[in-house]
Protein backbone atom coordinates (compact mmCIF):
# COMPACT_ATOMS: atom_id res chain seq x y z
CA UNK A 1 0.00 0.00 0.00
CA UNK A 2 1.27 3.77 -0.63
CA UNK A 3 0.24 6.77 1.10
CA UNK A 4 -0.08 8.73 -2.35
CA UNK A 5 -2.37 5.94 -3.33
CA UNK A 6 -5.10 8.11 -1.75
CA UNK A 7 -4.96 11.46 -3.00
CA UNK A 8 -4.25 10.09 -6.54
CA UNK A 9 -7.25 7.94 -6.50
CA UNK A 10 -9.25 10.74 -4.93
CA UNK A 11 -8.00 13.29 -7.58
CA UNK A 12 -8.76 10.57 -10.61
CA UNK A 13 -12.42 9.67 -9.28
CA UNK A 14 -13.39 12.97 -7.57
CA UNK A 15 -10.93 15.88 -9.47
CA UNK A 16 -13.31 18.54 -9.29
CA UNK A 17 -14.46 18.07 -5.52
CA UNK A 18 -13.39 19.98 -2.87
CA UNK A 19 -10.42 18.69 -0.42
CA UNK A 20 -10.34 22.01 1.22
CA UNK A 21 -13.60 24.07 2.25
CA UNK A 22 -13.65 27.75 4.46
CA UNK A 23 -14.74 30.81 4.52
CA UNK A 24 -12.32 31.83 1.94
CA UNK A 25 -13.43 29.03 -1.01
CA UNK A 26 -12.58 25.79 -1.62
CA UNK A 27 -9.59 23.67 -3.26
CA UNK A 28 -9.73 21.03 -6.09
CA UNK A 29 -8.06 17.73 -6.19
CA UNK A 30 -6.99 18.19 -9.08
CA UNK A 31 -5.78 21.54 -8.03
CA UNK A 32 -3.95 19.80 -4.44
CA UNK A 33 -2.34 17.17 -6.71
CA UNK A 34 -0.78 19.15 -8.48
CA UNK A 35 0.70 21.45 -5.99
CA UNK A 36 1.73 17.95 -4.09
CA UNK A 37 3.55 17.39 -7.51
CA UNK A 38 5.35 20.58 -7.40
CA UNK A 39 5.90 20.64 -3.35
CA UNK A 40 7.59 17.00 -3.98
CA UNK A 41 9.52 18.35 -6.75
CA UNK A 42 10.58 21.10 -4.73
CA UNK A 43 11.59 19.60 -1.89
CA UNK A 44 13.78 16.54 -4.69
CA UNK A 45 15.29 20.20 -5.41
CA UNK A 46 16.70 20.92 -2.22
CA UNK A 47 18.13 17.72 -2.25
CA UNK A 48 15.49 15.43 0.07
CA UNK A 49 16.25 11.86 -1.24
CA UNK A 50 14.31 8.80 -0.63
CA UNK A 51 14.45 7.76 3.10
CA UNK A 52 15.29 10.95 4.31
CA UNK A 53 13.33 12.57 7.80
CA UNK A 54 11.75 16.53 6.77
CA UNK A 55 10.41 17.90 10.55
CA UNK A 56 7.11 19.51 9.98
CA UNK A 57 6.78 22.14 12.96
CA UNK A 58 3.42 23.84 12.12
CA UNK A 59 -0.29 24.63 13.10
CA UNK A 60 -3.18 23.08 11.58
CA UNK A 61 -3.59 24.31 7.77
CA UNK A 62 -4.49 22.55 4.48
CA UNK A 63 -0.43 23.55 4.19
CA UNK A 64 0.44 20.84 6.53
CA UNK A 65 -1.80 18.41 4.89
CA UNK A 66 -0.41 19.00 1.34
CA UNK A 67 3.38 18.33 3.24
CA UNK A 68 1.73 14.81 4.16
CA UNK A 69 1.20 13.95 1.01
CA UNK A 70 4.52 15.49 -0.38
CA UNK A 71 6.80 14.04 1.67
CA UNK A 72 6.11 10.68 0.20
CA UNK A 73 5.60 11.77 -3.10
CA UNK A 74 9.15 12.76 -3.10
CA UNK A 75 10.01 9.51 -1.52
CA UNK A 76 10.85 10.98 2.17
CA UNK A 77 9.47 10.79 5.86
CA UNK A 78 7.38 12.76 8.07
CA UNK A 79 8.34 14.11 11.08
CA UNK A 80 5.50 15.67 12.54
CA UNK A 81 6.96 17.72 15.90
CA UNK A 82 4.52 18.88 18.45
CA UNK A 83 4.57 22.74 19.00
CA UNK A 84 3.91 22.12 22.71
CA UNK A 85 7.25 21.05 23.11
CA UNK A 86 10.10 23.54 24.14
CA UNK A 87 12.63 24.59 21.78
CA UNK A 88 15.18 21.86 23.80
CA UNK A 89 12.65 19.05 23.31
CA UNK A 90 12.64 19.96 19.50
CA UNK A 91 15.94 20.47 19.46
CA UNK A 92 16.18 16.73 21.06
CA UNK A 93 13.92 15.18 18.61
CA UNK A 94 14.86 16.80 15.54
CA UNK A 95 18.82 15.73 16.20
CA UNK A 96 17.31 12.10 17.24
CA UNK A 97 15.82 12.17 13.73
CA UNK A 98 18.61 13.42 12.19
CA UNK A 99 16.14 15.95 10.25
CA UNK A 100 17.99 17.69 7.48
CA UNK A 101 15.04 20.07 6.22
CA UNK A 102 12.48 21.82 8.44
CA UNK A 103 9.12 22.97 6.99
CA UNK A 104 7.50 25.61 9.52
CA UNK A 105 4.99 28.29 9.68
CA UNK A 106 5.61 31.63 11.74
CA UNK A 107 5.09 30.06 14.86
CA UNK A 108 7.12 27.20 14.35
CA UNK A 109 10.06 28.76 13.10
CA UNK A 110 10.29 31.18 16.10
CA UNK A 111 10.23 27.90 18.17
CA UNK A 112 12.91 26.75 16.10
CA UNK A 113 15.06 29.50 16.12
CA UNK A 114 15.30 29.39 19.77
CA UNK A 115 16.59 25.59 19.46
CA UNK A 116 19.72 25.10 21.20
CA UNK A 117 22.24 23.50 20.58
CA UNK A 118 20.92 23.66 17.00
CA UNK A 119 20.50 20.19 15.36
CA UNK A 120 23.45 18.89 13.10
CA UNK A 121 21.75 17.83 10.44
CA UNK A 122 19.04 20.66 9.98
CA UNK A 123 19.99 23.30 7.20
CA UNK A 124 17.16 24.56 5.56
CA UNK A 125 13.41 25.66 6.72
CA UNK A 126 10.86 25.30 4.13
CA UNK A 127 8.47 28.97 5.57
CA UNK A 128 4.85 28.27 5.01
CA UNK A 129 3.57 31.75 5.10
CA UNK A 130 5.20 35.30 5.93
CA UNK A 131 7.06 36.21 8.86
CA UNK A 132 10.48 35.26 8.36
CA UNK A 133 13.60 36.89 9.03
CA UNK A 134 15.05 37.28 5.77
CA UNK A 135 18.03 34.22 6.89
CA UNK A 136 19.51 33.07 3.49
CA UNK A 137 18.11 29.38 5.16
CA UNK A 138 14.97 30.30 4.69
CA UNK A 139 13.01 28.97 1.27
CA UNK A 140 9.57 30.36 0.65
CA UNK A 141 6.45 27.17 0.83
CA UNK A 142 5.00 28.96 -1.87
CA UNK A 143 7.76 29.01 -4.39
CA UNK A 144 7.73 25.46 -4.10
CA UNK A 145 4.13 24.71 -4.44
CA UNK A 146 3.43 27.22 -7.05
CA UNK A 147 6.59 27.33 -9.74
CA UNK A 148 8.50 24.34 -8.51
CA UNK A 149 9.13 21.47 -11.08
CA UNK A 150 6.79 18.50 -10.75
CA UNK A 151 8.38 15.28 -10.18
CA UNK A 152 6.42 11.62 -10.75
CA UNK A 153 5.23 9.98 -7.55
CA UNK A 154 8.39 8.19 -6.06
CA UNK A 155 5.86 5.13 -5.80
CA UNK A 156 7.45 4.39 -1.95
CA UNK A 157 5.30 2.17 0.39
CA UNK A 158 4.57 -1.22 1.73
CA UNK A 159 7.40 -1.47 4.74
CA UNK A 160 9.09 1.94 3.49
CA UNK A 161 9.27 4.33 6.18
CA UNK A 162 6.21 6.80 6.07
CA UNK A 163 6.95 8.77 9.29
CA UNK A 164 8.41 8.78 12.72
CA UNK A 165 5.51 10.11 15.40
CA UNK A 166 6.93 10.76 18.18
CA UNK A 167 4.75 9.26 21.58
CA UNK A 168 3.67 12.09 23.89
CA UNK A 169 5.38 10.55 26.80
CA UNK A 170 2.48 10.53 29.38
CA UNK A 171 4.54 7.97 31.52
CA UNK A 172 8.26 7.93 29.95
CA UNK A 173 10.28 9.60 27.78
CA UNK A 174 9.27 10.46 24.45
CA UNK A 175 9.76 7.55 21.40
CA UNK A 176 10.23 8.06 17.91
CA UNK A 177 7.43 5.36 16.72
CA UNK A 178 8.82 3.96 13.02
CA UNK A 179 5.14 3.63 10.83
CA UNK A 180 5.46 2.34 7.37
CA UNK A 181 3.12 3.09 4.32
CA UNK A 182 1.43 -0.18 4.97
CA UNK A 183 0.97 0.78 8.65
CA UNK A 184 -0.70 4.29 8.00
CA UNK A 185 -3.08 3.15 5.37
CA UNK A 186 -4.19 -0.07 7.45
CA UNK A 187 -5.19 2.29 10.06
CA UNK A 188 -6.98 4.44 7.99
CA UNK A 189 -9.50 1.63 6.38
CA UNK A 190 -10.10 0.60 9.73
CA UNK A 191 -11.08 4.24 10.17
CA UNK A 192 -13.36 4.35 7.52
CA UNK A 193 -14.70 0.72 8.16
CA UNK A 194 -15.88 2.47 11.86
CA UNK A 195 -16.41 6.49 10.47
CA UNK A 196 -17.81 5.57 6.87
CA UNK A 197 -16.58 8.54 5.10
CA UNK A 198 -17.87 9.20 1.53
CA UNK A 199 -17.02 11.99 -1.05
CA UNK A 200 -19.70 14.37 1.00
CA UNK A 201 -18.13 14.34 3.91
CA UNK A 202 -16.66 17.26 6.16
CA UNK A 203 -13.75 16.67 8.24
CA UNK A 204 -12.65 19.27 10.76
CA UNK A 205 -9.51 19.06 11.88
CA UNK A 206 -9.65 20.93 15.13
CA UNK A 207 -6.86 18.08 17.56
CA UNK A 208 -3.01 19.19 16.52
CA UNK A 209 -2.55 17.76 12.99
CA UNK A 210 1.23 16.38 14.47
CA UNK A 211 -0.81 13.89 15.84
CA UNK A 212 -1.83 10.61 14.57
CA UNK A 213 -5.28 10.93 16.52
CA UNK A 214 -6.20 13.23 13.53
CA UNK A 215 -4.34 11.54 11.19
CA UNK A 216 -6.38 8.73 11.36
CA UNK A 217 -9.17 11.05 9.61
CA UNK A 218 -6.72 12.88 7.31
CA UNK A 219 -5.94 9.49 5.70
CA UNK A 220 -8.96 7.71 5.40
CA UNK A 221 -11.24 10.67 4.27
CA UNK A 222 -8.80 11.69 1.72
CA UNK A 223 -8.51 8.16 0.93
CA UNK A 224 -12.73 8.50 0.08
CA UNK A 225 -12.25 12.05 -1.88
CA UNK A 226 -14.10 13.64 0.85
CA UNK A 227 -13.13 17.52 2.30
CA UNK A 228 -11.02 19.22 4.91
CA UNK A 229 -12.16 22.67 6.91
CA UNK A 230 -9.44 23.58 9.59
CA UNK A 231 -9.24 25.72 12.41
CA UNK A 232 -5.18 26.17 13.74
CA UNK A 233 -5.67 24.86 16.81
CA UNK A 234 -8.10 23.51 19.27
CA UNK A 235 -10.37 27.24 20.24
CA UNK A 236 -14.19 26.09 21.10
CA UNK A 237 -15.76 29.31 19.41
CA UNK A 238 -13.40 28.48 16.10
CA UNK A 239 -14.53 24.94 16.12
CA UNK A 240 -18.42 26.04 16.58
CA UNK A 241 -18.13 28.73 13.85
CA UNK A 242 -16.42 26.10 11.19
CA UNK A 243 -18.96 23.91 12.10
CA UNK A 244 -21.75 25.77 11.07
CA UNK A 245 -19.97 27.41 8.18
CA UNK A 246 -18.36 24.71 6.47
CA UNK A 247 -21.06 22.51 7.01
CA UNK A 248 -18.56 20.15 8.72
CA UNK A 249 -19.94 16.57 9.04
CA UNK A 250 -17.46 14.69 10.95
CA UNK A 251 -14.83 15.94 14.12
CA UNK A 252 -12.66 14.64 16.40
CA UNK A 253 -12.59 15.77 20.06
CA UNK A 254 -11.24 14.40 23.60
CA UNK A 255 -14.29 14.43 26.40
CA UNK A 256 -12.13 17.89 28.09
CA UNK A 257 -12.55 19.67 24.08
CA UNK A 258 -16.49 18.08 24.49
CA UNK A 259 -17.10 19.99 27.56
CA UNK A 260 -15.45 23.38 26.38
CA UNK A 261 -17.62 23.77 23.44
CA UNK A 262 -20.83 22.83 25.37
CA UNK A 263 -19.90 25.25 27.78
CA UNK A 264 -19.08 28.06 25.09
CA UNK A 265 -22.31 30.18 24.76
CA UNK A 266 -21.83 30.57 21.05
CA UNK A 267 -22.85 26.36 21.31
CA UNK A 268 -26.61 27.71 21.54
CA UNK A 269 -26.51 30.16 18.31
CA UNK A 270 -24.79 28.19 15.88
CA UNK A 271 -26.26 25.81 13.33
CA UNK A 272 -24.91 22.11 14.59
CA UNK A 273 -27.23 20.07 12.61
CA UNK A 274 -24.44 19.07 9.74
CA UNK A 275 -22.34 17.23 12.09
CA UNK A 276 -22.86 13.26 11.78
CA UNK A 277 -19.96 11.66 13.42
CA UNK A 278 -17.98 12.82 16.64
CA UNK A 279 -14.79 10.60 17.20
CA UNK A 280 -13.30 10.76 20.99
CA UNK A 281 -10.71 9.14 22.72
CA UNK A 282 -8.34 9.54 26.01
CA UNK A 283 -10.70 8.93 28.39
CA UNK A 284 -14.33 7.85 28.76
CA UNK A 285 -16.98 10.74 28.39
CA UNK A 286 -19.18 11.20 31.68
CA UNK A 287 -22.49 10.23 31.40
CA UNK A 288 -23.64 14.33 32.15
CA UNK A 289 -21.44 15.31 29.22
CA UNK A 290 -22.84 12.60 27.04
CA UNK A 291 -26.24 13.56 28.22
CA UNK A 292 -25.92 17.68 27.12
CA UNK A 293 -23.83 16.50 23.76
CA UNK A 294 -26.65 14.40 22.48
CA UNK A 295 -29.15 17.20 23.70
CA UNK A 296 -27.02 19.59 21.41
CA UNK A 297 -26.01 17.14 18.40
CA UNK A 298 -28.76 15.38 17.82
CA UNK A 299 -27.93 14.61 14.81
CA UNK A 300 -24.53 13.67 15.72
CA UNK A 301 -22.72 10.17 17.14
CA UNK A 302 -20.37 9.66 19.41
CA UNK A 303 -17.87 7.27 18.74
CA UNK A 304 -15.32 6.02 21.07
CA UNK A 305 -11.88 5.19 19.78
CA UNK A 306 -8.68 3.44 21.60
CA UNK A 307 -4.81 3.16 20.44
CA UNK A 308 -1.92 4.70 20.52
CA UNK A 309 0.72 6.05 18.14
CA UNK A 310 2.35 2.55 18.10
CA UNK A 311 -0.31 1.33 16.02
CA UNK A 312 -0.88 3.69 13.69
CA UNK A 313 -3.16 4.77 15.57
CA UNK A 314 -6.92 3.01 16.27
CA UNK A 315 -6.93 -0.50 17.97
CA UNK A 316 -10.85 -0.27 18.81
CA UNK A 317 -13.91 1.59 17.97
CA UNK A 318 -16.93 1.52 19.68
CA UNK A 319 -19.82 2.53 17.67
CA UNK A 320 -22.73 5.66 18.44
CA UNK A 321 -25.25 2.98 19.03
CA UNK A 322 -23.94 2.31 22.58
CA UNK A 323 -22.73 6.24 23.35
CA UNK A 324 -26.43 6.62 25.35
CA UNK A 325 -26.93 6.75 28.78
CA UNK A 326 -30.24 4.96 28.72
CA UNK A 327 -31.56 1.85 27.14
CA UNK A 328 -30.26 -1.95 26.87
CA UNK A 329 -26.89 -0.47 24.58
CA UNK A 330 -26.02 1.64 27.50
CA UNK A 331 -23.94 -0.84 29.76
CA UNK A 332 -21.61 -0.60 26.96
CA UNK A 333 -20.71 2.92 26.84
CA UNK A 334 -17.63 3.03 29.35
CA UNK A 335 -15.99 0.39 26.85
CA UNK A 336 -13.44 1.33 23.72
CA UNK A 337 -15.38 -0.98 21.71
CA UNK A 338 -14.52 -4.07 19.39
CA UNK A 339 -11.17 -4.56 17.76
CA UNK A 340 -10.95 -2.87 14.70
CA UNK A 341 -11.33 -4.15 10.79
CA UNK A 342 -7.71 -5.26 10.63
CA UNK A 343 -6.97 -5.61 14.16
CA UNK A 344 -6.50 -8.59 16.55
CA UNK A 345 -6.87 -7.10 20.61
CA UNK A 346 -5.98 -9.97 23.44
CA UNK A 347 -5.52 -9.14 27.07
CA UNK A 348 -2.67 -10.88 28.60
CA UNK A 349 -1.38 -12.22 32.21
CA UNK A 350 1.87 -11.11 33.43
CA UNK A 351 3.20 -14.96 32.12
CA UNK A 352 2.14 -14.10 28.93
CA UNK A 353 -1.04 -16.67 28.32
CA UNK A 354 -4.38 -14.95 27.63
CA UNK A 355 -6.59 -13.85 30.44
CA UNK A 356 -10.28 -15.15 30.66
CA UNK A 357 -12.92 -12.53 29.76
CA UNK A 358 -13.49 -9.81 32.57
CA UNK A 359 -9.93 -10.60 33.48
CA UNK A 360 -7.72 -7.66 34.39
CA UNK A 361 -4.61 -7.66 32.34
CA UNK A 362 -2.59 -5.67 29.84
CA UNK A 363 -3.78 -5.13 26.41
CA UNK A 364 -1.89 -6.47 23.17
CA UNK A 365 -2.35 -5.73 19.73
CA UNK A 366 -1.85 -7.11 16.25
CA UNK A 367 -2.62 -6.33 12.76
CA UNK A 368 -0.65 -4.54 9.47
CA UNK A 369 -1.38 -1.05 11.91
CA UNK A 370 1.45 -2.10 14.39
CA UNK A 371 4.34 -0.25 13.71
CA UNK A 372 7.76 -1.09 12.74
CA UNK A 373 9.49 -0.43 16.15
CA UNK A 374 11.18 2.40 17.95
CA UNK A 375 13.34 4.67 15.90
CA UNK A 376 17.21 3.79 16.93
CA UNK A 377 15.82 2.04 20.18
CA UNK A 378 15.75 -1.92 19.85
CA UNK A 379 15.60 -3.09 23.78
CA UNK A 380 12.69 -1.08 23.79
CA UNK A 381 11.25 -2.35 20.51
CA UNK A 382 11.67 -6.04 21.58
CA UNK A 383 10.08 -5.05 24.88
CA UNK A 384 7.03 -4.18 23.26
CA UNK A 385 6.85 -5.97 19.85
CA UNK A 386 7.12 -10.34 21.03
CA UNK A 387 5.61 -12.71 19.48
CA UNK A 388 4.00 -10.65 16.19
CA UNK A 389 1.87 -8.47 19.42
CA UNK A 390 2.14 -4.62 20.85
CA UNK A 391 2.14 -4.88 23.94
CA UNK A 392 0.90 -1.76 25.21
CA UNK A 393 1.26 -0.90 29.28
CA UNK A 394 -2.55 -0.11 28.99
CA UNK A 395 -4.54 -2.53 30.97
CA UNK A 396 -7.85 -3.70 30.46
CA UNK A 397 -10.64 -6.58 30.32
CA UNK A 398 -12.51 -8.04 27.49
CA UNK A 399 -16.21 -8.90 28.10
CA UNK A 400 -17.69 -11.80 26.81
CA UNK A 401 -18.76 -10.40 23.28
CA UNK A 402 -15.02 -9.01 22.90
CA UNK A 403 -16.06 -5.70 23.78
CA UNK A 404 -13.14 -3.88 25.71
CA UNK A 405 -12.80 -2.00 28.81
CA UNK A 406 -9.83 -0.03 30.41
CA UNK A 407 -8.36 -0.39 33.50
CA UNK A 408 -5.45 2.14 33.40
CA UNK A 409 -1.56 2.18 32.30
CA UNK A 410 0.34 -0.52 33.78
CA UNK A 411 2.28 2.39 36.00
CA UNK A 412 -1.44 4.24 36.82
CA UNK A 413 -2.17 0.80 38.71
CA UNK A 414 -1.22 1.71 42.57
CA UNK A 415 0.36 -1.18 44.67
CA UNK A 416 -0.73 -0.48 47.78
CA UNK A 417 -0.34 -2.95 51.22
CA UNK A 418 -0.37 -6.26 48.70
CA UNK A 419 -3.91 -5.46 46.85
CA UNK A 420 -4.00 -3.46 43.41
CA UNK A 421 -5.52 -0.53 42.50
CA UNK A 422 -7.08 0.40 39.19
CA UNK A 423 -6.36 4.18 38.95
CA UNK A 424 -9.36 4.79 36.30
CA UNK A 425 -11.47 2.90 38.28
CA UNK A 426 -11.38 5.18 41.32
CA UNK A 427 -11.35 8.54 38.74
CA UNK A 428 -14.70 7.26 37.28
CA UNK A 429 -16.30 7.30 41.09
CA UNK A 430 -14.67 10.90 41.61
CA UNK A 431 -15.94 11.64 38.43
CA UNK A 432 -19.72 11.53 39.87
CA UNK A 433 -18.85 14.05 43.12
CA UNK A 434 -20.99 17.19 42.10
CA UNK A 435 -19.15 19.90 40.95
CA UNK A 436 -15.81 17.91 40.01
CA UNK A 437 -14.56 19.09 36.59
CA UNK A 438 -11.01 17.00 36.11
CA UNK A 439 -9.51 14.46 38.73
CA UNK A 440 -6.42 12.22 38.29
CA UNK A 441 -5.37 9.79 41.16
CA UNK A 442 -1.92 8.13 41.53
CA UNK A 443 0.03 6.35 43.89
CA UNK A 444 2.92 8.52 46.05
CA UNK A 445 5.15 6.73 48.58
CA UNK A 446 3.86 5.46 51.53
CA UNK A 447 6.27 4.10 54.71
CA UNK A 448 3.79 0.95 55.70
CA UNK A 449 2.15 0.09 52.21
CA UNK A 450 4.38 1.11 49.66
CA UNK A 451 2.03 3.15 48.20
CA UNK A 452 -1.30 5.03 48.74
CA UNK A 453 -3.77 6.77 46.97
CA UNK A 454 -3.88 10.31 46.06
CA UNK A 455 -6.59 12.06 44.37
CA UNK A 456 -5.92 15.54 42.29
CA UNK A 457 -9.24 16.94 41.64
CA UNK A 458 -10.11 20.54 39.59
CA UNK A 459 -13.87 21.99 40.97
CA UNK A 460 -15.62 23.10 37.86
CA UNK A 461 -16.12 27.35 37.88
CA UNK A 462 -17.75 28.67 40.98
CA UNK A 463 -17.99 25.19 42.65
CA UNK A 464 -16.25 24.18 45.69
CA UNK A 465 -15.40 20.57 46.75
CA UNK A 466 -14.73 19.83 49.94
CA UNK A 467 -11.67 17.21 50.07
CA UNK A 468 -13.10 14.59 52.62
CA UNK A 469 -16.74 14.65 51.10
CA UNK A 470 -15.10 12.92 48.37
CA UNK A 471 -13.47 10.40 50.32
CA UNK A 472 -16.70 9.71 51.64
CA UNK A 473 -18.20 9.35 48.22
CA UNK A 474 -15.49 6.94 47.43
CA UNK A 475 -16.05 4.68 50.61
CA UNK A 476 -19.70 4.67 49.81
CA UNK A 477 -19.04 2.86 46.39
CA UNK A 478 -15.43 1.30 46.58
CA UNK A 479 -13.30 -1.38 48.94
CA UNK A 480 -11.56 0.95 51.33
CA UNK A 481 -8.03 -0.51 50.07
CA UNK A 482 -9.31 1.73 47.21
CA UNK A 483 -10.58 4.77 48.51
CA UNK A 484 -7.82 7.54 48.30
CA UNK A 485 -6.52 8.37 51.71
CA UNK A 486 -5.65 12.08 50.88
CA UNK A 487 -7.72 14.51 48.00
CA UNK A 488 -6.00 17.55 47.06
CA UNK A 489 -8.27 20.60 45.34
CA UNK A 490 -6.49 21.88 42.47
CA UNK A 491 -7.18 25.13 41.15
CA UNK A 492 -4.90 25.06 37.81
CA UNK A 493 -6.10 22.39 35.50
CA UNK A 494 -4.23 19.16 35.08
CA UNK A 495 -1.50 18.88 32.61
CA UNK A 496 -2.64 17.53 29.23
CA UNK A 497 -0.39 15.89 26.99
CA UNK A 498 -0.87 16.86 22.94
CA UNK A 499 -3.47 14.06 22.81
CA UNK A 500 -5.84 15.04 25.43
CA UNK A 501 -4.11 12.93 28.03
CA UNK A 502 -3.40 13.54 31.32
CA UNK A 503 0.84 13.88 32.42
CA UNK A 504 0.42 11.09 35.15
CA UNK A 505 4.34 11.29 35.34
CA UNK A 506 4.24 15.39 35.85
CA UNK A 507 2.02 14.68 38.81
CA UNK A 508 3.85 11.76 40.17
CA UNK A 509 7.24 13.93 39.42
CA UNK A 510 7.33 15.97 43.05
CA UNK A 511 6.35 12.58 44.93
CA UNK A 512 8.96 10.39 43.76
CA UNK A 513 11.95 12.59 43.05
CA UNK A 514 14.94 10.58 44.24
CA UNK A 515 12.75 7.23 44.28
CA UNK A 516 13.50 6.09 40.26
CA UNK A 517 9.84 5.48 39.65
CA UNK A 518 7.33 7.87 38.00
């Protein structure tokens, strides 16, 4: 399978319909083909060969998705580099990469030229808009994509490197995950086996495009000559307003983006009747969220997705039917779902054999998604790739229709006086206190029972929570081994990773300095 595969077939069945839709107009295929032509051909130019890593350091644009296609086309990989990061991160993973070229908008290059020391192998920036400073480095996107040369497809894929995403790092240090052509576009038919995108669909790409969370709609509507609308980054009264005016039909939010654009009072003005399909992921959505999105969307559903960058990146979907919180479908909705199209999902004992279903164990995952390994990092990659399975540090239980449910990351679960605790299954309880907005519990050091439990919990706006009320709610519904013994009232939010997550390892930083174990 090749990447390019899409957008050619999209541009031979659907040339005159729109891949890109705003305010402003709309793009061709046939017109995005041939800049990807040119872009390629610009990029062969500078002298990007075949195998090659080009950074991408931007916000969301149909720029960035043209370099996705590109990159390929001129036989190269993408780096996508999140712009969260600080300019010694980037620094880090652009020199791990051994990135030669850089292509950046205004934003991204100011993060770049503050990158020190500065990478050995980067010497050019490829500047996707104005703003630059004139460097003689700098080449102009435009030049290339406009009155560039165009080259012929370099026809790279199957096991070829596609791109190296690097993981967020929620719990360790950040990966560069190797994904091959075959990888990407496995995960995107299992996307459109679960989001059935045709030629009239919308897709809004409002998570960070560096992401393979929205990559797994960039490829697979593409792949179906449907259209892209884009707002730069995640803003609720952006997303609302491209909604309605782009007639977007399909989006793609964590539950914390959910609540932010219910919340927004511009979520009661707008037209919302055009979006179909809402894909989410990190976490579970809380029944009262679910409850005022359906209220709002009705035309929408709500589809819950798990995976990781490892594979590319869906493992399971769970479809709309069972996002209700009444009715027989409703004991499903805290699950991910069924494996996907092309997937296998097990759940495994700590000896390796599988576990029975509701069986607590950690998930593992196989299919032509599962990437190629860990860029220059082979202890690690045999740690997680044995036997033809990902093993993935999430646990989890299967049901006995294959359905699955999480049970946390293999470092959330808290070992505390022998018995183990299921992190997520004490947030879900919290979850329920009135006027919680965000919790996260973990396990800090404890002198007696190795660890105990610690709850971090954000009130939502103008509520107050009083710390030993939820303790009390806890005991009420959990074994006491369970129930945290201390809850802390935050009033900053919880860190986030790029994909919605939330940092377990920042909050476990200040408790285990000194200890080895975060």
């Amino acid at each position: 399978m090749q990447l390019t595969h899409g957008l050619k077939r999209a541009a031979a069945t659907n040339p005159q319909g729109a891949i890109r839709v705003s305010a402003e107009g709309r793009r061709t295929y046939r017109e995005a083909i041939e800049r990807v032509a040119r872009l390629a051909g610009g990029l062969r130019a500078m002298g990007v060969a075949p195998g090659d890593r080009v950074g991408i350091l931007a916000f969301n644009s149909e720029f960035y998705l043209e370099c996705l296609f590109a990159l390929p086309w001129c036989g190269a990989a993408a780096v996508p580099m999140n712009w969260r990061l600080t300019p010694r991160e980037l620094a880090f993973l652009m020199e791990d990469a051994g990135v030669g070229v850089l292509i950046a908008d205004a934003e991204g290059l100011a993060l770049a030229r503050a990158m020190t020391p500065r990478p050995a192998a980067w010497a050019r920036t490829v500047l996707i808009g104005g703003g630059g400073d004139g460097a003689p480095d700098l080449v102009p996107y435009e030049d290339l994509a406009t009155r560039a040369e165009p080259i012929p497809d370099a026809e790279r894929g199957g096991e070829d490197l596609a791109g190296l995403y690097y993981t967020a790092g929620t719990t360790s240090a950040s990966k560069g995950v190797m994904l091959s052509h075959d990888n990407i576009c496995a995960n995107a038919i299992n996307a459109m086996a679960s989001l059935q995108f045709t030629e009239d669909s919308i897709y809004l790409h409002s998570a960070p495009m560096f992401h393979l969370a929205d990559g797994t709609s960039t490829f697979a509507i593409t792949m179906m000559g449907g259209a892209h609308a884009y707002v730069p980054r995640f803003d609720a009264a952006a997303c609302l307003a491209q909604i309605e005016t782009c007639r977007v039909t399909n989006a793609q939010f964590v539950p914390t983006m959910i609540k932010m654009l219910l919340d927004h009072p511009d979520a009661q003005t707008r037209d919302l009747t055009s979006l179909r399909k809402v894909l989410y992921g990190a976490s579970p959505i809380e029944d009262e969220t679910l409850r005022r999105a359906l209220t709002l969307l009705p035309n929408a559903r709500f589809i819950h997705g798990y995976g990781m960058t490892e594979v590319a990146s869906i493992a399971t979907m769970l479809p709309g039917k069972y996002a209700v919180t009444e009715g027989p479908n409703a004991a499903k909705r805290r699950s991910c779902g069924q494996a996907g199209l092309l997937c296998e999902v097990e759940v495994r004992r700590e000896d390796g054999s599988r576990a029975e279903p509701g069986e607590v164990g950690e998930i593992a995952i196989r299919g032509p998604n599962v990437m190629q390994g860990y860029w220059n990092r082979p202890e690690e990659t045999a740690a997680a790739l044995r036997d033809g399975w990902m093993h993935s540090g999430d646990l989890g239980w299967l049901d006995e229709e294959g359905f699955l449910f999480l049970a946390g990351r293999l470092k959330d679960m808290i070992k505390t006086g022998g018995e183990n605790v299921f992190a997520i299954e004490v947030e879900n309880v919290i979850a329920e206190v009135p006027g919680v907005a965000e919790c996260a519990v973990i396990g800090i050091p404890h002198p007696q029972w190795g660890e105990t439990v610690l709850a971090l919990v954000v009130p939502r706006a103008g509520a107050t929570v009083d710390p030993q009320a939820v303790i009390d709610f806890c005991r009420a519904r959990l074994a006491p081994y369970k129930c945290p013994r201390e809850v802390q009232i935050r009033t900053e939010p919880l860190p986030l990773s790029s994909a919605g997550k939330i940092l377990k390892r920042d909050l476990r930083a200040p408790y285990w300095e000194g200890r080895g174990a975060l």
